[in-house]
C-alpha atoms as a PDB file:
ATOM      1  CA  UNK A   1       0.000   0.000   0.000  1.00  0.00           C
ATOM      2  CA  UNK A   2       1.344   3.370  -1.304  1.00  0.00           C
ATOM      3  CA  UNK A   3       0.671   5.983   1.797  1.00  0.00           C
ATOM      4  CA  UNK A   4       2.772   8.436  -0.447  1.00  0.00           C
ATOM      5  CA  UNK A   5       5.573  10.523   1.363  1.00  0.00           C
ATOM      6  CA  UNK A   6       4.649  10.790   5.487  1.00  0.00           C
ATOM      7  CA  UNK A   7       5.359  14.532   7.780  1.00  0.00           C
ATOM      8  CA  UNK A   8       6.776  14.427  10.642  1.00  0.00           C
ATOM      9  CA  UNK A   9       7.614  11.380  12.974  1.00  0.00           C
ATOM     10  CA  UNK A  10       6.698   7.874  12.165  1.00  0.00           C
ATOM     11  CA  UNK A  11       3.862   6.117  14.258  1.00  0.00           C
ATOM     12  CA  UNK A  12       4.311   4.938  17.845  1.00  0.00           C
ATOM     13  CA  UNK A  13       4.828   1.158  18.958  1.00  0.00           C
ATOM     14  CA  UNK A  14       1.494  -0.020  19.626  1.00  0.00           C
ATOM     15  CA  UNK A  15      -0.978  -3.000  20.061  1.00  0.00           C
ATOM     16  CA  UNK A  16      -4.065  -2.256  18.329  1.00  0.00           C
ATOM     17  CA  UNK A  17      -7.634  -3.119  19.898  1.00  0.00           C
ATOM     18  CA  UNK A  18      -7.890  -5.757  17.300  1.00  0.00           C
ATOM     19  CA  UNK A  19      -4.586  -7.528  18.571  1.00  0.00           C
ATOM     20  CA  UNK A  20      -2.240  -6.355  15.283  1.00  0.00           C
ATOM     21  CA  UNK A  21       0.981  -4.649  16.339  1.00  0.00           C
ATOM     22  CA  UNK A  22       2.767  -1.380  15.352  1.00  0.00           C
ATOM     23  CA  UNK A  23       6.263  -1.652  15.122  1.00  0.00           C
ATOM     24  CA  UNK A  24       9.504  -0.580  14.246  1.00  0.00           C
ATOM     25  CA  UNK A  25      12.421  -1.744  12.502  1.00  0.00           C
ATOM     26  CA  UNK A  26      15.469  -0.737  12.346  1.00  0.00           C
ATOM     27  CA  UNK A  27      18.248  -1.776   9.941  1.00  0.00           C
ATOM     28  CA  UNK A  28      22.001  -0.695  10.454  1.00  0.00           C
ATOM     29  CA  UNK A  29      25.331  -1.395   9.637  1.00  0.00           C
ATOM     30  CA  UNK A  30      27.394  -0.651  12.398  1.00  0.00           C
ATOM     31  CA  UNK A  31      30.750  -1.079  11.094  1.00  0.00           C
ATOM     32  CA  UNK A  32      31.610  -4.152  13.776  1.00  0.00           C
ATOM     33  CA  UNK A  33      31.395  -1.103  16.431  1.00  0.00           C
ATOM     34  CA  UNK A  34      35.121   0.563  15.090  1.00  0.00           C
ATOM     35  CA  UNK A  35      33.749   4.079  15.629  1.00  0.00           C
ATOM     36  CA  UNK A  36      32.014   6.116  18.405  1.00  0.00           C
ATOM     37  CA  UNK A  37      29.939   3.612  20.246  1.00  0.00           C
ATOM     38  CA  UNK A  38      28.305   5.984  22.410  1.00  0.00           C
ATOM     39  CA  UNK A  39      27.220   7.784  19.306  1.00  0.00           C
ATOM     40  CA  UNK A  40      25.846   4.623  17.682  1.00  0.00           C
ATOM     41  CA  UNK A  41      23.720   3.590  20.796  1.00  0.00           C
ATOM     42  CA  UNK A  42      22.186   7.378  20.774  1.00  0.00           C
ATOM     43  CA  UNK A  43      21.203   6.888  17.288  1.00  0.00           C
ATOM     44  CA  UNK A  44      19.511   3.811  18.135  1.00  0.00           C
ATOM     45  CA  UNK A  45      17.628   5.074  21.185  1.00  0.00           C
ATOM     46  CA  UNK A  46      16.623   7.928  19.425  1.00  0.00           C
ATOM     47  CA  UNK A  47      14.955   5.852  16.550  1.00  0.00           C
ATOM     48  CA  UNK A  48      12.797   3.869  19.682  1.00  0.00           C
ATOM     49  CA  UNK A  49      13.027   0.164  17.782  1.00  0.00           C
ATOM     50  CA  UNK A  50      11.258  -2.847  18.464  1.00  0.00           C
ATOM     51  CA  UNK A  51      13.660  -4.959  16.383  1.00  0.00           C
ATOM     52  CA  UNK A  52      17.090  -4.048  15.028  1.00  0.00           C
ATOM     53  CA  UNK A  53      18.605  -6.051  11.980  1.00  0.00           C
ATOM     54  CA  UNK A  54      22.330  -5.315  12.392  1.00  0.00           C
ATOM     55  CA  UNK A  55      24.967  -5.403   9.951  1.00  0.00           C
ATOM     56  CA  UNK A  56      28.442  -5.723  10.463  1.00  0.00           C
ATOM     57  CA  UNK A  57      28.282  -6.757  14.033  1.00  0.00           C
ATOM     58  CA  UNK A  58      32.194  -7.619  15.928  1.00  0.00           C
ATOM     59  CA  UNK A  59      32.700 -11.168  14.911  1.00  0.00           C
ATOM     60  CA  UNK A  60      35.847 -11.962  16.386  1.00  0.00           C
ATOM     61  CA  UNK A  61      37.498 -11.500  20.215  1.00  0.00           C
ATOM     62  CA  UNK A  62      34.739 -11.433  22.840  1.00  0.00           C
ATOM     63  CA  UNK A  63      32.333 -10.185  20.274  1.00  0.00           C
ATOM     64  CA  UNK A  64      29.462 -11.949  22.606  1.00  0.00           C
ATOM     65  CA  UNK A  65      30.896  -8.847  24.873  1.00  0.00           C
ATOM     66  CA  UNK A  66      30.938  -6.131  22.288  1.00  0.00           C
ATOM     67  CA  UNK A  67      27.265  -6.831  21.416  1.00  0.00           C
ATOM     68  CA  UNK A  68      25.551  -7.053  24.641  1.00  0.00           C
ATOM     69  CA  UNK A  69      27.273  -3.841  25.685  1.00  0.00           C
ATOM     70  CA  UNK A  70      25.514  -2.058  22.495  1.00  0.00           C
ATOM     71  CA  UNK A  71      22.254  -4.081  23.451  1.00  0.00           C
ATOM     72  CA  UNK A  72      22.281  -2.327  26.748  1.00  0.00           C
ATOM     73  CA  UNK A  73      23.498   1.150  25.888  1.00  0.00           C
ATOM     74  CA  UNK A  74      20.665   1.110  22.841  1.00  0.00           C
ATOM     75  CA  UNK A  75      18.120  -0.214  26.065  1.00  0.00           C
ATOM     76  CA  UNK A  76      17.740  -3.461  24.205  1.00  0.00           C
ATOM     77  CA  UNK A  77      18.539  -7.097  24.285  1.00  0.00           C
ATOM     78  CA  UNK A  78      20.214  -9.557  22.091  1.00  0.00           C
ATOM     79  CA  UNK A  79      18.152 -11.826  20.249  1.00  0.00           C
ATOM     80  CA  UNK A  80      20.547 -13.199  17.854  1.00  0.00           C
ATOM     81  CA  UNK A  81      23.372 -13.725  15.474  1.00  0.00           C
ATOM     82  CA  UNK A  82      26.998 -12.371  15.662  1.00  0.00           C
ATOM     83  CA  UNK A  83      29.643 -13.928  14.519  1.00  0.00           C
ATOM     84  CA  UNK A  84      27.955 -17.338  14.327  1.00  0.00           C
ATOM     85  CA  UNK A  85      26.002 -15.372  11.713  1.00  0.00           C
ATOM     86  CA  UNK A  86      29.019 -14.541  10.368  1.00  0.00           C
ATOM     87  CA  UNK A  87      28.152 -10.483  11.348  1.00  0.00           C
ATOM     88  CA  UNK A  88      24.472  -9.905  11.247  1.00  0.00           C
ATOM     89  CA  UNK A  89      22.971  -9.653  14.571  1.00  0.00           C
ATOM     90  CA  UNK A  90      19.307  -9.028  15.673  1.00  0.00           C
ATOM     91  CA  UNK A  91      18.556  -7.052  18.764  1.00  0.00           C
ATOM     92  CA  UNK A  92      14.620  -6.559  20.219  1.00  0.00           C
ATOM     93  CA  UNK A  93      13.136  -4.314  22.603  1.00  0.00           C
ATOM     94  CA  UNK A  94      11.397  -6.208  26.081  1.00  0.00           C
ATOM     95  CA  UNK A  95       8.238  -5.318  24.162  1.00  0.00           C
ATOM     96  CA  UNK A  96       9.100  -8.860  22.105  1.00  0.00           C
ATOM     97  CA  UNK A  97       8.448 -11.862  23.651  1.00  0.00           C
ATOM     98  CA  UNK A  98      11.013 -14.605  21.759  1.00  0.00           C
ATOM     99  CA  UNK A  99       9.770 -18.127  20.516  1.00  0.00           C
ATOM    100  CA  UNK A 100      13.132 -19.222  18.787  1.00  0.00           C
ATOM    101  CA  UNK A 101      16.107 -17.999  16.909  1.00  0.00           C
ATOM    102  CA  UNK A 102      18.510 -19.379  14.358  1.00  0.00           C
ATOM    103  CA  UNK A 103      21.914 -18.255  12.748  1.00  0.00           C
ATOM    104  CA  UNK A 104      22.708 -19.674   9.208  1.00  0.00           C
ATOM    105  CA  UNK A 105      25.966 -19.390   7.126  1.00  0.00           C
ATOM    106  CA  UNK A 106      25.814 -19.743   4.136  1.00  0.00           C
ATOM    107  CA  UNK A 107      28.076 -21.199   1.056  1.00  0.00           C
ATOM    108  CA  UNK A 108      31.383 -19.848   1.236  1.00  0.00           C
ATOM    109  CA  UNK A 109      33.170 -18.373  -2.103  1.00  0.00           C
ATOM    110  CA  UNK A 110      36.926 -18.679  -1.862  1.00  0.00           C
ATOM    111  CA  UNK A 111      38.052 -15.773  -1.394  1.00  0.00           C
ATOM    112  CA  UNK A 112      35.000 -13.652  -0.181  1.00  0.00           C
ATOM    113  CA  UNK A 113      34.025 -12.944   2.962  1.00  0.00           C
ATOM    114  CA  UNK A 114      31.394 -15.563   4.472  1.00  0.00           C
ATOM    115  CA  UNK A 115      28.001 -14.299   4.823  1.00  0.00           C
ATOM    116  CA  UNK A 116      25.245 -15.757   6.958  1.00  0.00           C
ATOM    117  CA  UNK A 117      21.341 -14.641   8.069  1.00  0.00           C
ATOM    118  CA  UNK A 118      20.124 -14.074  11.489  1.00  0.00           C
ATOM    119  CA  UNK A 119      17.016 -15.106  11.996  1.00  0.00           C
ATOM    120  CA  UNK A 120      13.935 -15.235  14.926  1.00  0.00           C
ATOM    121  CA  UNK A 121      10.368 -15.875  15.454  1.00  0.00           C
ATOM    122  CA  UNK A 122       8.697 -13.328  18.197  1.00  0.00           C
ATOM    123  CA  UNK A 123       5.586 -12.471  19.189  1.00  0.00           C
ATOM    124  CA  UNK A 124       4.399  -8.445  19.618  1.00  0.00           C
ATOM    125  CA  UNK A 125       0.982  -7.637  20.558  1.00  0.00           C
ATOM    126  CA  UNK A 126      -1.501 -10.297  19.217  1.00  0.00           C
ATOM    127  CA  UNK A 127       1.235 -10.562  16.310  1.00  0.00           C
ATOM    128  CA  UNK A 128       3.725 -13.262  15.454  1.00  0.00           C
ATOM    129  CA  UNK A 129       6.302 -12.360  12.897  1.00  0.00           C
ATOM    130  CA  UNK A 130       9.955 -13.290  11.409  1.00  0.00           C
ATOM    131  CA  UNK A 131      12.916 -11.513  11.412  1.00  0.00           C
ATOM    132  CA  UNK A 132      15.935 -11.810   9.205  1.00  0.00           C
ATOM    133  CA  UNK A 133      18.996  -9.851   9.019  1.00  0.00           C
ATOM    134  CA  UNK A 134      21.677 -10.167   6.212  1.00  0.00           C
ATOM    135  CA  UNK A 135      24.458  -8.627   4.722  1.00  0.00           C
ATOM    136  CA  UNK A 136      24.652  -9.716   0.501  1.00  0.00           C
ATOM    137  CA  UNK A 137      28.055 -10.030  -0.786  1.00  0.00           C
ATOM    138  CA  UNK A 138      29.417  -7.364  -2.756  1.00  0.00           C
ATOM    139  CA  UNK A 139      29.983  -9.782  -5.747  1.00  0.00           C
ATOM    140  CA  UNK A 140      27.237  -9.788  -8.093  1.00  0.00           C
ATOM    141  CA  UNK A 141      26.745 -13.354  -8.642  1.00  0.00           C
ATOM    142  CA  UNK A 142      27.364 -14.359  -5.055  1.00  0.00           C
ATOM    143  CA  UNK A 143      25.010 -11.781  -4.332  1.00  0.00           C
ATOM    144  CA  UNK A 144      22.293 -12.915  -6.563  1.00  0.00           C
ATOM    145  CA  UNK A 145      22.448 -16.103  -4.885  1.00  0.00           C
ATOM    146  CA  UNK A 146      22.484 -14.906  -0.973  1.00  0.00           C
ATOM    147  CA  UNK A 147      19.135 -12.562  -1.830  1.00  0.00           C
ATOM    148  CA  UNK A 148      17.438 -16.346  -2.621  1.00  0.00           C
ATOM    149  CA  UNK A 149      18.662 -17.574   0.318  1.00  0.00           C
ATOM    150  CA  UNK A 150      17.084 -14.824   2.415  1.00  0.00           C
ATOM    151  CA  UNK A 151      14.189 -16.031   0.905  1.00  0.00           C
ATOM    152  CA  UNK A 152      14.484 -19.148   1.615  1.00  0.00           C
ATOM    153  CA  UNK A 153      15.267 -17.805   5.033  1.00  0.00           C
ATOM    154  CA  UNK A 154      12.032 -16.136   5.568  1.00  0.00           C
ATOM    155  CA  UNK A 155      10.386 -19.430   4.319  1.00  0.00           C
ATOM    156  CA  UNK A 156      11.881 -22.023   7.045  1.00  0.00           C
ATOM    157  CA  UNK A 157      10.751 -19.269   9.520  1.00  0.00           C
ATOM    158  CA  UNK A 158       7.388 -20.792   8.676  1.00  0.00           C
ATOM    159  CA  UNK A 159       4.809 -17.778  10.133  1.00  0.00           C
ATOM    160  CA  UNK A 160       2.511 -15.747   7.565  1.00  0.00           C
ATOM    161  CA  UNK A 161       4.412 -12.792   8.244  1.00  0.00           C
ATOM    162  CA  UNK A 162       7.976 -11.710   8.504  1.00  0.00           C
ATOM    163  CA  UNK A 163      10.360  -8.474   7.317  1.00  0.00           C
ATOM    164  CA  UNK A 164      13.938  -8.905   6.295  1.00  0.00           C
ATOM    165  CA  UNK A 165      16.060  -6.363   6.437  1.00  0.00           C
ATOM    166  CA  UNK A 166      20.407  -5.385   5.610  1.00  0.00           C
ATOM    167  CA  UNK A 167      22.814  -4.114   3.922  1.00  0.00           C
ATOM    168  CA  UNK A 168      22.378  -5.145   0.151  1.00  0.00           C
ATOM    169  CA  UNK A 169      25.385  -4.011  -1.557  1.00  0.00           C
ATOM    170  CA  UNK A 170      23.157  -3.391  -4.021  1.00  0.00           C
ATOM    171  CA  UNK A 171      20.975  -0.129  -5.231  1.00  0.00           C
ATOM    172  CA  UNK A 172      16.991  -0.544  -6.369  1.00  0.00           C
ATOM    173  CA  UNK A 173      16.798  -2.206  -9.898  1.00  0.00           C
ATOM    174  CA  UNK A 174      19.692  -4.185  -9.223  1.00  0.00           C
ATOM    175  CA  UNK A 175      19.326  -8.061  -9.983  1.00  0.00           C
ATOM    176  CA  UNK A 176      19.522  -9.399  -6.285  1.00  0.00           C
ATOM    177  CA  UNK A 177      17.348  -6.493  -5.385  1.00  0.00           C
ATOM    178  CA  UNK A 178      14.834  -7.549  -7.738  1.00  0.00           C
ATOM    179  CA  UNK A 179      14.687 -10.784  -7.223  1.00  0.00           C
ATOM    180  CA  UNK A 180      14.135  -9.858  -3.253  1.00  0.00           C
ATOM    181  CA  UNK A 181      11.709  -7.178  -4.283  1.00  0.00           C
ATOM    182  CA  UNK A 182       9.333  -9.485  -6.737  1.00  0.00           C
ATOM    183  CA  UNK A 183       8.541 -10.831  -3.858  1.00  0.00           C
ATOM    184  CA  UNK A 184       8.774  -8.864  -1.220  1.00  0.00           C
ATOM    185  CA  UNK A 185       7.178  -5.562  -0.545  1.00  0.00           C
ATOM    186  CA  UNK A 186      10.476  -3.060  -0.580  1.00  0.00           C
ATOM    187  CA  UNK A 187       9.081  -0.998   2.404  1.00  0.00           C
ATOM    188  CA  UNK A 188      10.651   2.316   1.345  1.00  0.00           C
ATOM    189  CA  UNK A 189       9.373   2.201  -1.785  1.00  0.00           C
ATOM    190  CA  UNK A 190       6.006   0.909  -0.605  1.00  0.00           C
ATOM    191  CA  UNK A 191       5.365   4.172   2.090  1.00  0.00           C
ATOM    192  CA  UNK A 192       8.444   6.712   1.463  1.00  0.00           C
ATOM    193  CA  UNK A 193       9.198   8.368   4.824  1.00  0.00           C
ATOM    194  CA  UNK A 194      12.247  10.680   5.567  1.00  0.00           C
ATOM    195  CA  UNK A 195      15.282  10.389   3.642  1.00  0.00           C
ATOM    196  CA  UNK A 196      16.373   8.078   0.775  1.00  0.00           C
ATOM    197  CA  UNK A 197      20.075   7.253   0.512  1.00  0.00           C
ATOM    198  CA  UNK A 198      22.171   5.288   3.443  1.00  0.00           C
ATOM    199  CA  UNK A 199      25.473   5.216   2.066  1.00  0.00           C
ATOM    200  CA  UNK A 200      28.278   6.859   2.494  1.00  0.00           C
ATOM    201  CA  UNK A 201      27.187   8.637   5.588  1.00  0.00           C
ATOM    202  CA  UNK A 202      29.195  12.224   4.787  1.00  0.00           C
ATOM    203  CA  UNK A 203      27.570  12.663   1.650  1.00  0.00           C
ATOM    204  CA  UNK A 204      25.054   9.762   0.419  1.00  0.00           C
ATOM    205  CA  UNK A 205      23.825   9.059  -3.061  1.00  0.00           C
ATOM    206  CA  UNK A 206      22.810   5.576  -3.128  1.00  0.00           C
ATOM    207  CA  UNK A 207      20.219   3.109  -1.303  1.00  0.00           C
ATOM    208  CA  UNK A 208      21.556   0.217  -0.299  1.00  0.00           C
ATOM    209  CA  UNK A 209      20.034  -0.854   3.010  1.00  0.00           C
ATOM    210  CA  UNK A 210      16.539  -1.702   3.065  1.00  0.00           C
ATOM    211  CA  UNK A 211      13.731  -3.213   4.868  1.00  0.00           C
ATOM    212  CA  UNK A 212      11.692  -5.858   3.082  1.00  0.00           C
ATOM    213  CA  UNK A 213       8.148  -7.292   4.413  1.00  0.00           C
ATOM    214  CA  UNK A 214       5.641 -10.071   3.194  1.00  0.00           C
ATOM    215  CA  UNK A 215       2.250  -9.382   1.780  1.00  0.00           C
ATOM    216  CA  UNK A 216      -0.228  -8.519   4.674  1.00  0.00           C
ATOM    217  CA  UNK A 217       1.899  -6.785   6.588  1.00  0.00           C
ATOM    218  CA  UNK A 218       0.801  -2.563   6.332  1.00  0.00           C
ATOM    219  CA  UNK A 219       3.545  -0.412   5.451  1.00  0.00           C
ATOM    220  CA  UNK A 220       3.379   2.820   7.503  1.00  0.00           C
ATOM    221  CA  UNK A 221       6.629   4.923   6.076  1.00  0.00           C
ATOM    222  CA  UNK A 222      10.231   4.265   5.819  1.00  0.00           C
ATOM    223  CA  UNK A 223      13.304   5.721   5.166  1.00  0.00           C
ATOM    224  CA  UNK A 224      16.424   7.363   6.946  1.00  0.00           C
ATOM    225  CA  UNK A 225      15.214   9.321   9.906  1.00  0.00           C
ATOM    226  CA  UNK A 226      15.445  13.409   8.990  1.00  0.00           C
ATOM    227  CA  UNK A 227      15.957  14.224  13.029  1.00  0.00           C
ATOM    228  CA  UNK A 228      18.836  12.390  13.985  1.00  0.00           C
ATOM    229  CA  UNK A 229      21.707  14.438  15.041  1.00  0.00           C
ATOM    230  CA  UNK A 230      24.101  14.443  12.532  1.00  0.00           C
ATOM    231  CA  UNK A 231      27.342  14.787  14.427  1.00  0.00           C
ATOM    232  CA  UNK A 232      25.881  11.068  16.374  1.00  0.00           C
ATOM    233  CA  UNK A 233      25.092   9.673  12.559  1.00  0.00           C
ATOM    234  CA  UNK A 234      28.781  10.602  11.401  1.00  0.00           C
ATOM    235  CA  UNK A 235      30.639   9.397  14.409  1.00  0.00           C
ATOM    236  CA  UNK A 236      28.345   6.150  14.798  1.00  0.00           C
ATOM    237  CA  UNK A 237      29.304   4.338  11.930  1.00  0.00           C
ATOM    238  CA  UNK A 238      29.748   4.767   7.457  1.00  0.00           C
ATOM    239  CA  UNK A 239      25.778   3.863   6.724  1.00  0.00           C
ATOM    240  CA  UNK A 240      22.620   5.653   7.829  1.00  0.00           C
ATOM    241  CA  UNK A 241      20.018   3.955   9.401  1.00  0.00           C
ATOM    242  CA  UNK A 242      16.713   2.734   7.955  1.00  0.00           C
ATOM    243  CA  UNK A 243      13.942   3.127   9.866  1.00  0.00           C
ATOM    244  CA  UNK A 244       9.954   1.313   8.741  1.00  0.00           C
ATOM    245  CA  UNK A 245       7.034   1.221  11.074  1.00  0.00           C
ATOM    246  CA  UNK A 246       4.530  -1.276  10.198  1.00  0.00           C
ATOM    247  CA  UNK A 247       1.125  -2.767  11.204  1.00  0.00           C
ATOM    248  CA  UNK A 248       1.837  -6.642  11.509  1.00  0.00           C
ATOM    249  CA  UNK A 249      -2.036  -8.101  11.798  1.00  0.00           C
ATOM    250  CA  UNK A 250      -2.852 -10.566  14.794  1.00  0.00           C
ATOM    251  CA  UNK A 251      -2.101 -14.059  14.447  1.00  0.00           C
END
């Protein structure tokens, strides 16, 4: 549903009277936390998530450490992935109660970095939904490949709705964008909200992180928060954050 360009701030987290959920998503790639953490968990707080799909999470020593500390300075909780993800990383709000998570790597190139999804079931409201966070390789046929496995991701999940959300190395029109976006409603797109380009965060020009949700699921607005400070949004990291709010309907 096209709700055209929203004013202002997106919608509230909420349970509706009905039992469907509002919530908020959040998709960032943190740079495995090499910059100002402080700054990074201000720009999470200030964006009030129910979920965050993180990219680029610390994968190596004590990385268990590194992300529990920005769970708890961004008032949040781990849910999962890290580096048994091989980087993406989901993080929830108490509003979430969890039914189960899963990391999966998948098929390693020679040469290439391994990628993985993290992935969760929870329940918000009267709402059950999927999560999935990934991070698509930055080689084009590799990265065709990985943006079918996130479907088949968001299949195994096995609940009539989920989002999926990450860093896609890839702008709109692209070939693993399109083949995620056939079928999968391309949230920013659907209900355009705030700004448009994540990437790179001093001067960005192209729109490469993106949340993703299954049929059924209302798109309220998203896009790259306008209100963000942007000394925090420098220091935190080289991508801006994506920000959706959507109505998830009971289960």
């Amino acid at each position: 549903m096209d709700h055209g360009p929203l004013p202002g701030t997106l919608p509230n987290s909420r349970t509706e009277p009905d039992g469907s959920a509002v919530i908020r998503v959040l998709s960032y790639n943190v740079r495995s936390m090499r910059d100002d953490e402080d700054a990074l968990a201000r720009v999470i707080r200030a964006c009030a998530p129910d979920l965050v799909c993180v990219q680029e999470a610390p994968r190596f020593f004590r990385w268990r450490k590194h992300a529990a500390r920005l769970a708890a300075k961004s008032e949040l909780v781990v849910l999962s992935g890290g580096a048994t993800a091989a980087g993406p990383l989901l993080l929830c709000s108490l509003r979430a109660t969890v039914e189960r998570s899963e990391d999966v790597l998948l098929p390693l190139t020679p040469g290439l970095h391994r990628r993985g999804l993290a992935t969760a079931v929870v329940r918000i409201g009267g709402a059950r939904l999927g999560v999935l966070s990934c991070h698509l390789s930055l080689a084009a046929e590799e990265r065709y490949a990985q943006a079918g496995a996130v479907l088949d991701g968001l299949a195994a999940l096995d609940v009539p709705h989920a989002v999926a959300a990450g860093d896609l190395n890839e702008r709109p029109g692209g070939r693993a964008y399109t083949r995620l976006s056939a079928r999968l409603t391309d949230c920013r797109a659907a209900a355009p909200w705030g700004g448009e380009h994540t990437f790179p965060v001093d001067a960005p020009d192209r729109r490469i992180d993106a949340v993703f949700a299954t049929p059924g699921i209302e798109v309220l607005g998203c896009g790259v928060p306008l209100d963000l400070p942007p000394a925090d949004t420098k220091a935190a990291t080289d991508h801006l954050p994506v920000l959706a709010a959507l109505r998830v309907p009971a289960s």
